[in-house]
PDB file of N, CA and C in Angstrom:
ATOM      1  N   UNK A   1     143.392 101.700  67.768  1.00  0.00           N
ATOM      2  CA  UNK A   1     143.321 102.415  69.022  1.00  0.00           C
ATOM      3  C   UNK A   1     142.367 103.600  68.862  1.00  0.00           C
ATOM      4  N   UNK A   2     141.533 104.179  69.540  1.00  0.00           N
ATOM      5  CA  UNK A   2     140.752 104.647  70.026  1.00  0.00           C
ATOM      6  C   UNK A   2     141.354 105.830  70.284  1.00  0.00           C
ATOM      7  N   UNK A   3     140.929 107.290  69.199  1.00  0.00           N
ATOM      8  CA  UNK A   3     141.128 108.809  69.358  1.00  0.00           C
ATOM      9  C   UNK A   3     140.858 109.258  70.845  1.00  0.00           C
ATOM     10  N   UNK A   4     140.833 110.277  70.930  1.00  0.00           N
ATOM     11  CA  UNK A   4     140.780 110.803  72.203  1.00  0.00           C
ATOM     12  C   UNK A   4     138.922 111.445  72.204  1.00  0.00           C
ATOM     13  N   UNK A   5     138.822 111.981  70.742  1.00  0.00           N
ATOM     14  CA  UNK A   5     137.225 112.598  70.949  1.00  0.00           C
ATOM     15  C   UNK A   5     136.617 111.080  70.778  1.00  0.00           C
ATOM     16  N   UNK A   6     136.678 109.922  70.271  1.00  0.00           N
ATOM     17  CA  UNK A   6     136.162 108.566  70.373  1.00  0.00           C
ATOM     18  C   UNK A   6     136.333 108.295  71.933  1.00  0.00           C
ATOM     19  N   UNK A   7     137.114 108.364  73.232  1.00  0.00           N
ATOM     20  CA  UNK A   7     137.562 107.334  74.363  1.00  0.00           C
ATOM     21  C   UNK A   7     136.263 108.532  75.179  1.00  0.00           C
ATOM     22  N   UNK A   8     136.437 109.697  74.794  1.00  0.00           N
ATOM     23  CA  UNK A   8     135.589 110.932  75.628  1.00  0.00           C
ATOM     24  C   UNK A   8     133.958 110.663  75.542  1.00  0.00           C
ATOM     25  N   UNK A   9     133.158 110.564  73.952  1.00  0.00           N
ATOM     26  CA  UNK A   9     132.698 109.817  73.541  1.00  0.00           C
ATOM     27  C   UNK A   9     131.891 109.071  74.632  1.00  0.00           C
ATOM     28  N   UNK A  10     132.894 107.524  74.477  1.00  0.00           N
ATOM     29  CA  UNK A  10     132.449 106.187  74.699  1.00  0.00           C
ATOM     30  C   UNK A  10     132.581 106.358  76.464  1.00  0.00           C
ATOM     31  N   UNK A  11     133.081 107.540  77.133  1.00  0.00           N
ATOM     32  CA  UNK A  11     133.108 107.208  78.952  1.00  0.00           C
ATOM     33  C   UNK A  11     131.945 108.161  79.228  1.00  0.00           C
ATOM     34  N   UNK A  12     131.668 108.926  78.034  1.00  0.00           N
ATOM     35  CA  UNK A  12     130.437 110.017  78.081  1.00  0.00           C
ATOM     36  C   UNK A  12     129.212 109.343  78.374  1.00  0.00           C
ATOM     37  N   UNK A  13     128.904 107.849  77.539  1.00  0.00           N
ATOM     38  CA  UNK A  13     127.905 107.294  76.983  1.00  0.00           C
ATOM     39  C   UNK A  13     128.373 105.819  78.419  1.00  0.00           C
ATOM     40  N   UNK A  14     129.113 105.424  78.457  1.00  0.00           N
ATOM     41  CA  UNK A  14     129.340 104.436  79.869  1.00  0.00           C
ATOM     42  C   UNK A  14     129.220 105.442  81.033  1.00  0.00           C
ATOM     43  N   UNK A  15     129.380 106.411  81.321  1.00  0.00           N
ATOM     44  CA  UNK A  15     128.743 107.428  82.536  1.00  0.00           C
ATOM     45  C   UNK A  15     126.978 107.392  82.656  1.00  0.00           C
ATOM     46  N   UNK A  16     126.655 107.894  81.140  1.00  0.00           N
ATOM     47  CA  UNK A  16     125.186 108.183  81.257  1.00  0.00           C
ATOM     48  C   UNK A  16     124.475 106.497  81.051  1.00  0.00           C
ATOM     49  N   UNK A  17     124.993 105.689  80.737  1.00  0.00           N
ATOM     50  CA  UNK A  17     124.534 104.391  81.139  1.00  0.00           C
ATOM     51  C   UNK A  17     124.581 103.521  82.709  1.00  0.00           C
ATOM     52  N   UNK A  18     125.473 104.098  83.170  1.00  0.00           N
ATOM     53  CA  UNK A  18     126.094 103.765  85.200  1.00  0.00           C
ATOM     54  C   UNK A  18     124.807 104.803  85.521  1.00  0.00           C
ATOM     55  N   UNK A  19     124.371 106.380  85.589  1.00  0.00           N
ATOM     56  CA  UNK A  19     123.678 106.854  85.960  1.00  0.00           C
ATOM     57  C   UNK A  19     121.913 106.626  85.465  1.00  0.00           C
ATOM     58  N   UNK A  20     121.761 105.737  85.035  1.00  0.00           N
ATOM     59  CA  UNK A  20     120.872 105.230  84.589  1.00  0.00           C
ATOM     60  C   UNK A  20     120.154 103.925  85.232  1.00  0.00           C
ATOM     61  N   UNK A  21     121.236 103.254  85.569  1.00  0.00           N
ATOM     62  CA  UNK A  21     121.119 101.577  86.653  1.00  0.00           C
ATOM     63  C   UNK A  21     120.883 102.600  88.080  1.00  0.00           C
ATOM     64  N   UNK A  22     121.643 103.478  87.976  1.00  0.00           N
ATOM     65  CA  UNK A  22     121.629 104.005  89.959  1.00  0.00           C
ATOM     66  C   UNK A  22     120.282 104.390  89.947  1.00  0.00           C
ATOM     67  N   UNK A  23     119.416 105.231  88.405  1.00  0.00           N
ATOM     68  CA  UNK A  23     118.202 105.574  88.738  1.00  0.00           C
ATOM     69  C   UNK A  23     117.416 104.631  89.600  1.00  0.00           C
ATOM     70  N   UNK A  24     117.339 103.270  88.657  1.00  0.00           N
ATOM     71  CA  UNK A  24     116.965 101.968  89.038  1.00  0.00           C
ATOM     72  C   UNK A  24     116.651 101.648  90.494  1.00  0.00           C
ATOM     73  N   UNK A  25     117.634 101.511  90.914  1.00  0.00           N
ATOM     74  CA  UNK A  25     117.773 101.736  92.221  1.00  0.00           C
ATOM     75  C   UNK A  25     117.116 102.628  92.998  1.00  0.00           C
ATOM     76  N   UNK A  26     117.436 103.776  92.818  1.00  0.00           N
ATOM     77  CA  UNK A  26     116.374 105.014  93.887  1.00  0.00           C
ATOM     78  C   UNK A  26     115.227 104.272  94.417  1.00  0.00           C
ATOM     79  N   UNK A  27     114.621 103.764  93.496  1.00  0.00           N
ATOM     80  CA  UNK A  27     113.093 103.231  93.782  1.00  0.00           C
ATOM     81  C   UNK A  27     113.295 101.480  94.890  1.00  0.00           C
ATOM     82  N   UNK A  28     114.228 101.203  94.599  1.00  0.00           N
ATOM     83  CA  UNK A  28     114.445  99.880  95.327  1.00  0.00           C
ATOM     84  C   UNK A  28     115.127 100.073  96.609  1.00  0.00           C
ATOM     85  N   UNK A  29     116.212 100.837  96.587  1.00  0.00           N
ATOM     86  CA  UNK A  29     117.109 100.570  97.691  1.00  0.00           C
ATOM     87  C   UNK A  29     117.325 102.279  98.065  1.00  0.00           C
ATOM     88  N   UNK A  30     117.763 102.097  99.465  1.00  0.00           N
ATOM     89  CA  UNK A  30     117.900 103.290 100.549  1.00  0.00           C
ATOM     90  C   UNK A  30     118.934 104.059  99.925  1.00  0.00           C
ATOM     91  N   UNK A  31     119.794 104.928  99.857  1.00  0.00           N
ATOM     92  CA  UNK A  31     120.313 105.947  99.630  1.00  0.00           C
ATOM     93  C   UNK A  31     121.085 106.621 100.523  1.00  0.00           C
ATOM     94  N   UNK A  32     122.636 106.424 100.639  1.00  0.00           N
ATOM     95  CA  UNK A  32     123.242 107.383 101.631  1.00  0.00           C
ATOM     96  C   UNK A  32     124.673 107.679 100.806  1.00  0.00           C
ATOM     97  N   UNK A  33     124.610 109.208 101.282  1.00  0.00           N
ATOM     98  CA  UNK A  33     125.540 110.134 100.434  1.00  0.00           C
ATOM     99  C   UNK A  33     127.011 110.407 102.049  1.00  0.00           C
ATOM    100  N   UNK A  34     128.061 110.163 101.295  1.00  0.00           N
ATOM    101  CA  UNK A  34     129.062 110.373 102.422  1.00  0.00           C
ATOM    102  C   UNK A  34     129.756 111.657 101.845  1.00  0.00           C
ATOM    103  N   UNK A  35     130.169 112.465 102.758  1.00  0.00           N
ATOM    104  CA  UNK A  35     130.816 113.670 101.529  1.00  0.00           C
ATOM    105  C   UNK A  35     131.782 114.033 102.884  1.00  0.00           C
ATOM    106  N   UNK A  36     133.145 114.208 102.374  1.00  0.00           N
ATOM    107  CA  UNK A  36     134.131 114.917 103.463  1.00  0.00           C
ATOM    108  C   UNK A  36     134.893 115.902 101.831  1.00  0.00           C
ATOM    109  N   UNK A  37     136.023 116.630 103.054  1.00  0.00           N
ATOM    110  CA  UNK A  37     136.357 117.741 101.344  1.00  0.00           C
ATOM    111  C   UNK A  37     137.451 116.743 100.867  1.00  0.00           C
ATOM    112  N   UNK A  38     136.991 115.382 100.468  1.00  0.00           N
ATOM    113  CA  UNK A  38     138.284 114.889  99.536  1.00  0.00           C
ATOM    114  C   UNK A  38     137.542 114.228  98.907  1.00  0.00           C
ATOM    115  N   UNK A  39     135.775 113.938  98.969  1.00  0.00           N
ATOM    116  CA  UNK A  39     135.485 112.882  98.199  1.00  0.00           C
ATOM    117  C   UNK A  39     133.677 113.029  98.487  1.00  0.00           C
ATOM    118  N   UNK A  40     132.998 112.487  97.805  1.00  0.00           N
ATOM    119  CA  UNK A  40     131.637 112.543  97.989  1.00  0.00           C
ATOM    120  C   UNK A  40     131.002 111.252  97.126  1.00  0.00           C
ATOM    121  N   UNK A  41     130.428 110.220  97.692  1.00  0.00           N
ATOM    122  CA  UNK A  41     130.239 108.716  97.466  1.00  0.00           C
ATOM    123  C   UNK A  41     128.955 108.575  97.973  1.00  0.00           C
ATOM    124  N   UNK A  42     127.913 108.303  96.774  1.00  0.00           N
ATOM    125  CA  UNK A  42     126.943 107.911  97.012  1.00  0.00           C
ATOM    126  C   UNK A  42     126.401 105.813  97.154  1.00  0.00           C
ATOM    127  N   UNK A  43     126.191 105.605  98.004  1.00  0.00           N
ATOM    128  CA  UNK A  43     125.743 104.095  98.210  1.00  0.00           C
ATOM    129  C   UNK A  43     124.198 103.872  97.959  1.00  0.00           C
ATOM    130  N   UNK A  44     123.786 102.784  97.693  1.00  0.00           N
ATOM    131  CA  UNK A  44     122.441 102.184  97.175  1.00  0.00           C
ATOM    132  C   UNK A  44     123.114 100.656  98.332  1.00  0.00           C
ATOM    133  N   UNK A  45     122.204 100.670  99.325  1.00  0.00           N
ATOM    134  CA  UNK A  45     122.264  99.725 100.286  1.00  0.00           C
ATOM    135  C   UNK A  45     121.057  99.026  99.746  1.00  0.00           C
ATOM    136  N   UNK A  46     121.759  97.538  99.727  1.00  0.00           N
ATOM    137  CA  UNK A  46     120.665  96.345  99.397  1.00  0.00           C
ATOM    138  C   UNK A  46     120.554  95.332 100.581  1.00  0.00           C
ATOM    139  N   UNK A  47     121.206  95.332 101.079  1.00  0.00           N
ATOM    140  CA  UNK A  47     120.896  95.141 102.802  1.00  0.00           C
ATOM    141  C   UNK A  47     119.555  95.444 103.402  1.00  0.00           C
ATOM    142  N   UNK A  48     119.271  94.525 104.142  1.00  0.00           N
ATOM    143  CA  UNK A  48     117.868  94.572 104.738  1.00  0.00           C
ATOM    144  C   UNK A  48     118.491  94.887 106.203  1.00  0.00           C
ATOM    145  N   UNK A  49     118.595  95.885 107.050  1.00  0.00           N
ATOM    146  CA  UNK A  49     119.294  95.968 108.384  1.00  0.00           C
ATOM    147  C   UNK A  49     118.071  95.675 109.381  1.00  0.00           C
ATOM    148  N   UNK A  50     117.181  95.773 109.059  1.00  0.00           N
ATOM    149  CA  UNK A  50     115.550  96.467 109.897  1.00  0.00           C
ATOM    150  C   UNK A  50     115.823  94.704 110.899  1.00  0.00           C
ATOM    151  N   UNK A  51     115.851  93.971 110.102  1.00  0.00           N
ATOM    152  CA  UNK A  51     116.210  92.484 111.521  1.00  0.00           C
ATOM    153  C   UNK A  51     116.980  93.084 112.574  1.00  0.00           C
ATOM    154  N   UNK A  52     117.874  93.982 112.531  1.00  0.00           N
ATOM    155  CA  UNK A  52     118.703  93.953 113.786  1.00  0.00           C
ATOM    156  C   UNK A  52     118.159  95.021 114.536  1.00  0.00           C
ATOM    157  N   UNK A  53     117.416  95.024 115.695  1.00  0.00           N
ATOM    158  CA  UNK A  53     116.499  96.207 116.401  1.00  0.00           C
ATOM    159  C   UNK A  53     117.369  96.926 117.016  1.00  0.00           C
ATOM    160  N   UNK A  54     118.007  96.488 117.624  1.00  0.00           N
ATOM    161  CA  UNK A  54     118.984  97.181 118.462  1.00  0.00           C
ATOM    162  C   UNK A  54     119.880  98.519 117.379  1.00  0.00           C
ATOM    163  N   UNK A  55     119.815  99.726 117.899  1.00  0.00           N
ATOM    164  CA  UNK A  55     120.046 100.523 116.591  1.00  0.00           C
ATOM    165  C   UNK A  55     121.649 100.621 116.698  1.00  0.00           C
ATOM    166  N   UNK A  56     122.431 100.675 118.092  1.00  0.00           N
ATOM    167  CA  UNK A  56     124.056 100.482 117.467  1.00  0.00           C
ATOM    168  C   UNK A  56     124.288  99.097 117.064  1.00  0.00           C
ATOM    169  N   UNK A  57     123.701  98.005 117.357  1.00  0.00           N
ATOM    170  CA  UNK A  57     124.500  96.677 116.869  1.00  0.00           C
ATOM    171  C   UNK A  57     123.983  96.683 115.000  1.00  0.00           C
ATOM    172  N   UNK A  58     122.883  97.667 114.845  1.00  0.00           N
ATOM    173  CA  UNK A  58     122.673  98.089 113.159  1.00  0.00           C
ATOM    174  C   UNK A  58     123.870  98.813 112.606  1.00  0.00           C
ATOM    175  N   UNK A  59     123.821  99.610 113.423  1.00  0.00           N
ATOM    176  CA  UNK A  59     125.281 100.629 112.877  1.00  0.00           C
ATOM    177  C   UNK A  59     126.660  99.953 112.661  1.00  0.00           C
ATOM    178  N   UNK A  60     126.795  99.011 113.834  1.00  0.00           N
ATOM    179  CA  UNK A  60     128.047  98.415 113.708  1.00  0.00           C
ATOM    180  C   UNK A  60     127.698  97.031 112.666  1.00  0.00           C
ATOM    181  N   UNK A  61     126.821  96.871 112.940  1.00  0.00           N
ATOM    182  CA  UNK A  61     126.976  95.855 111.143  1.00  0.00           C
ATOM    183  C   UNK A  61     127.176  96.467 109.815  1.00  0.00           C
ATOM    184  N   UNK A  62     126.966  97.831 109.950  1.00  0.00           N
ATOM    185  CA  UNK A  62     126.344  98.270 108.389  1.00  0.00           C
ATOM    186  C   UNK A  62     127.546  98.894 108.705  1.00  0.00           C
ATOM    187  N   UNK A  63     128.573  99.653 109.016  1.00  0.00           N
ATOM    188  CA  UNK A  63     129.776  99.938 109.440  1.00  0.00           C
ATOM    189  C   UNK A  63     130.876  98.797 108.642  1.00  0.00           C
ATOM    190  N   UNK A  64     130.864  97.649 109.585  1.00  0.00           N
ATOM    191  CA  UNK A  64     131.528  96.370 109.446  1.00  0.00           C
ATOM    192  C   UNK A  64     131.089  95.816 107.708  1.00  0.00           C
ATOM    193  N   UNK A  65     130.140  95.769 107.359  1.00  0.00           N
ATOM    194  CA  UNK A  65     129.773  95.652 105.759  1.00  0.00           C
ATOM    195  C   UNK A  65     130.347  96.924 105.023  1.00  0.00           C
ATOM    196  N   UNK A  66     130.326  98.302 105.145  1.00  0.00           N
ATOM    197  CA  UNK A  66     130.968  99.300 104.487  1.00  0.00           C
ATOM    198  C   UNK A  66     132.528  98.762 104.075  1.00  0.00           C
ATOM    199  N   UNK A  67     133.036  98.175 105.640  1.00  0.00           N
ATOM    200  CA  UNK A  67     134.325  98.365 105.642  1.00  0.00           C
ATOM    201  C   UNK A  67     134.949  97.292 104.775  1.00  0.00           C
ATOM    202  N   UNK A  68     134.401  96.080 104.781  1.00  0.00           N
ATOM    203  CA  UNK A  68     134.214  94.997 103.921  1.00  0.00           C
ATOM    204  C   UNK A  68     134.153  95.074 102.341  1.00  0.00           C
ATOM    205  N   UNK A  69     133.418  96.203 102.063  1.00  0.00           N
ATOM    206  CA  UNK A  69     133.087  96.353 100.671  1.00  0.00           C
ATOM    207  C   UNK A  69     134.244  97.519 100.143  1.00  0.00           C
ATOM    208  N   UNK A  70     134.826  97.976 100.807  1.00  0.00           N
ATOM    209  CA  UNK A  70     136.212  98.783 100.577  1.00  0.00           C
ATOM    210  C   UNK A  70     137.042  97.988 100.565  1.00  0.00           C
ATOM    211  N   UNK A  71     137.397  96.977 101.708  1.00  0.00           N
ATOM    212  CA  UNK A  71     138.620  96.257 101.568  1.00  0.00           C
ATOM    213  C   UNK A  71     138.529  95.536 100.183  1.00  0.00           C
ATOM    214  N   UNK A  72     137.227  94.833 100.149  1.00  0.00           N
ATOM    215  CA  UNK A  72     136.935  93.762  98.554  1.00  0.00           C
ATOM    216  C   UNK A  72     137.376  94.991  97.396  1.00  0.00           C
ATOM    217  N   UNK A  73     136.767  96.242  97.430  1.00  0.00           N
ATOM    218  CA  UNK A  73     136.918  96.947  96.221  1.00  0.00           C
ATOM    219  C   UNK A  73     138.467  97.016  96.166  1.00  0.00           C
ATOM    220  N   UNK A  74     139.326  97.104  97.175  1.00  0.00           N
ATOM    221  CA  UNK A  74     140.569  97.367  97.044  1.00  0.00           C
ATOM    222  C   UNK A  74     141.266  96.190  96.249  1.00  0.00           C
ATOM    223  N   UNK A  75     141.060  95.360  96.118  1.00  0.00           N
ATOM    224  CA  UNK A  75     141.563  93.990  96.167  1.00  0.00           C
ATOM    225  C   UNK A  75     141.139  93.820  94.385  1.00  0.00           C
ATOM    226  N   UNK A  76     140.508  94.257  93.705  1.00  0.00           N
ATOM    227  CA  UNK A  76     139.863  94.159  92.400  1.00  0.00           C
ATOM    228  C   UNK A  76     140.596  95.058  91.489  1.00  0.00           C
ATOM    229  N   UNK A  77     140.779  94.554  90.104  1.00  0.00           N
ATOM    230  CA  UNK A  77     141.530  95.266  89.547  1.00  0.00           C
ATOM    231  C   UNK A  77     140.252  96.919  89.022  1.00  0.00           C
ATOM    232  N   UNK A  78     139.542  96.778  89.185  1.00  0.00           N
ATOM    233  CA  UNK A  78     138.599  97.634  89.061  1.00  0.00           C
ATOM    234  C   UNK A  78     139.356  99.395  90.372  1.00  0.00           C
ATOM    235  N   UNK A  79     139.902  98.874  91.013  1.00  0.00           N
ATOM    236  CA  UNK A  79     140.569  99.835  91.976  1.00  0.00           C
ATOM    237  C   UNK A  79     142.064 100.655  91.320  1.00  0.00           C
ATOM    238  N   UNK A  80     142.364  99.489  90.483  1.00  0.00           N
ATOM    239  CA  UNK A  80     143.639  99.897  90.261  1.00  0.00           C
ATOM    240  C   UNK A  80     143.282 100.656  88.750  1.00  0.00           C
ATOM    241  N   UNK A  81     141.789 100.295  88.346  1.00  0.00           N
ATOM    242  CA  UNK A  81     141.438 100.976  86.963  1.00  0.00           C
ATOM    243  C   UNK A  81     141.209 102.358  87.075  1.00  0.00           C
ATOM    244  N   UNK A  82     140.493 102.813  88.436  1.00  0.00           N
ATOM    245  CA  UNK A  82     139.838 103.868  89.133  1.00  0.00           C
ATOM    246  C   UNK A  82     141.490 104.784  89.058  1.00  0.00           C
ATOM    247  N   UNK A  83     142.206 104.500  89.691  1.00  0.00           N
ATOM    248  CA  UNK A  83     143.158 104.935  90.421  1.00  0.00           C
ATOM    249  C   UNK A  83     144.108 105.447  89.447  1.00  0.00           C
ATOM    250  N   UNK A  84     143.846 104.634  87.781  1.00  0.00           N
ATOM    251  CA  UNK A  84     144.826 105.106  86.604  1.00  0.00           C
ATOM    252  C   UNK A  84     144.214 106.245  86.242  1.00  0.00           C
ATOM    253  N   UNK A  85     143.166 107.071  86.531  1.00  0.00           N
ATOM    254  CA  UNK A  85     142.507 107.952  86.030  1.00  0.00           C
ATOM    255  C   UNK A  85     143.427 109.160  86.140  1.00  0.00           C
ATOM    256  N   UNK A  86     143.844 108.937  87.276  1.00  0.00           N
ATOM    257  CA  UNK A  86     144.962 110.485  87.796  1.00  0.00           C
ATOM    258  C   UNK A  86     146.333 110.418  86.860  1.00  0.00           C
ATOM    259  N   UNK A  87     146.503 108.965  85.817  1.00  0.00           N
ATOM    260  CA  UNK A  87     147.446 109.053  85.517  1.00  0.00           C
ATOM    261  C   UNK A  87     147.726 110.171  83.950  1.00  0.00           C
ATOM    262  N   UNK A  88     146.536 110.216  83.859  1.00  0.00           N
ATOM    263  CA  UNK A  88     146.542 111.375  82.349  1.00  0.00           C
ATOM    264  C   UNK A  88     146.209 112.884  82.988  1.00  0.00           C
TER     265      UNK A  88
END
C-alpha cells in the first residue's frame, strides 16, 4: 500500500499529466468556463454546433448535450471516485 507522501506524489504527477492533454486541446477545441460560488468547470467542446444556424435551437442542443454528459458522468464509477475525495 501506498504512503501518503507516495499517493500525494503520484495525484501531483496524474494532475500535471490531465493539465497537459487540456493544453492539447486549447488549440483544437472551444473553451467554456462555468463558475457559480459552489464550483468552477472548465469544458473543451468537440462538437461542431456552427450546422445549426438558428442560434437558440444551438443553445438548446448544446444545453441538451451538457445535460447528457452529466447524467452519463453520473452513472460511471468515475463519479462515485470524484465524490470519495470528501471522504478523507
Amino acid at each position: 500500500m501506498l504512503g501518503q507522501l507516495q499517493q500525494d506524489i503520484l495525484q501531483e504527477l496524474t494532475n500535471n499529466m490531465e493539465e497537459d492533454k487540456m493544453d492539447d486541446f486549447d488549440e483544437l477545441y472551444p473553451e467554456l468556463t462555468l463558475e457559480t460560488d459552489d464550483m468552477i468547470m472548465t469544458i473543451a467542446v468537440k462538437k461542431d454546433y456552427s450546422r445549426i444556424e438558428d442560434l437558440d435551437k444551438r443553445k438548446e442542443e448544446f444545453i441538451n448535450d451538457l445535460n447528457n454528459f452529466i447524467k452519463e458522468f453520473s452513472e460511471t464509477p468515475e463519479s462515485d471516485d470524484f465524490m470519495r475525495y470528501y471522504d478523507y
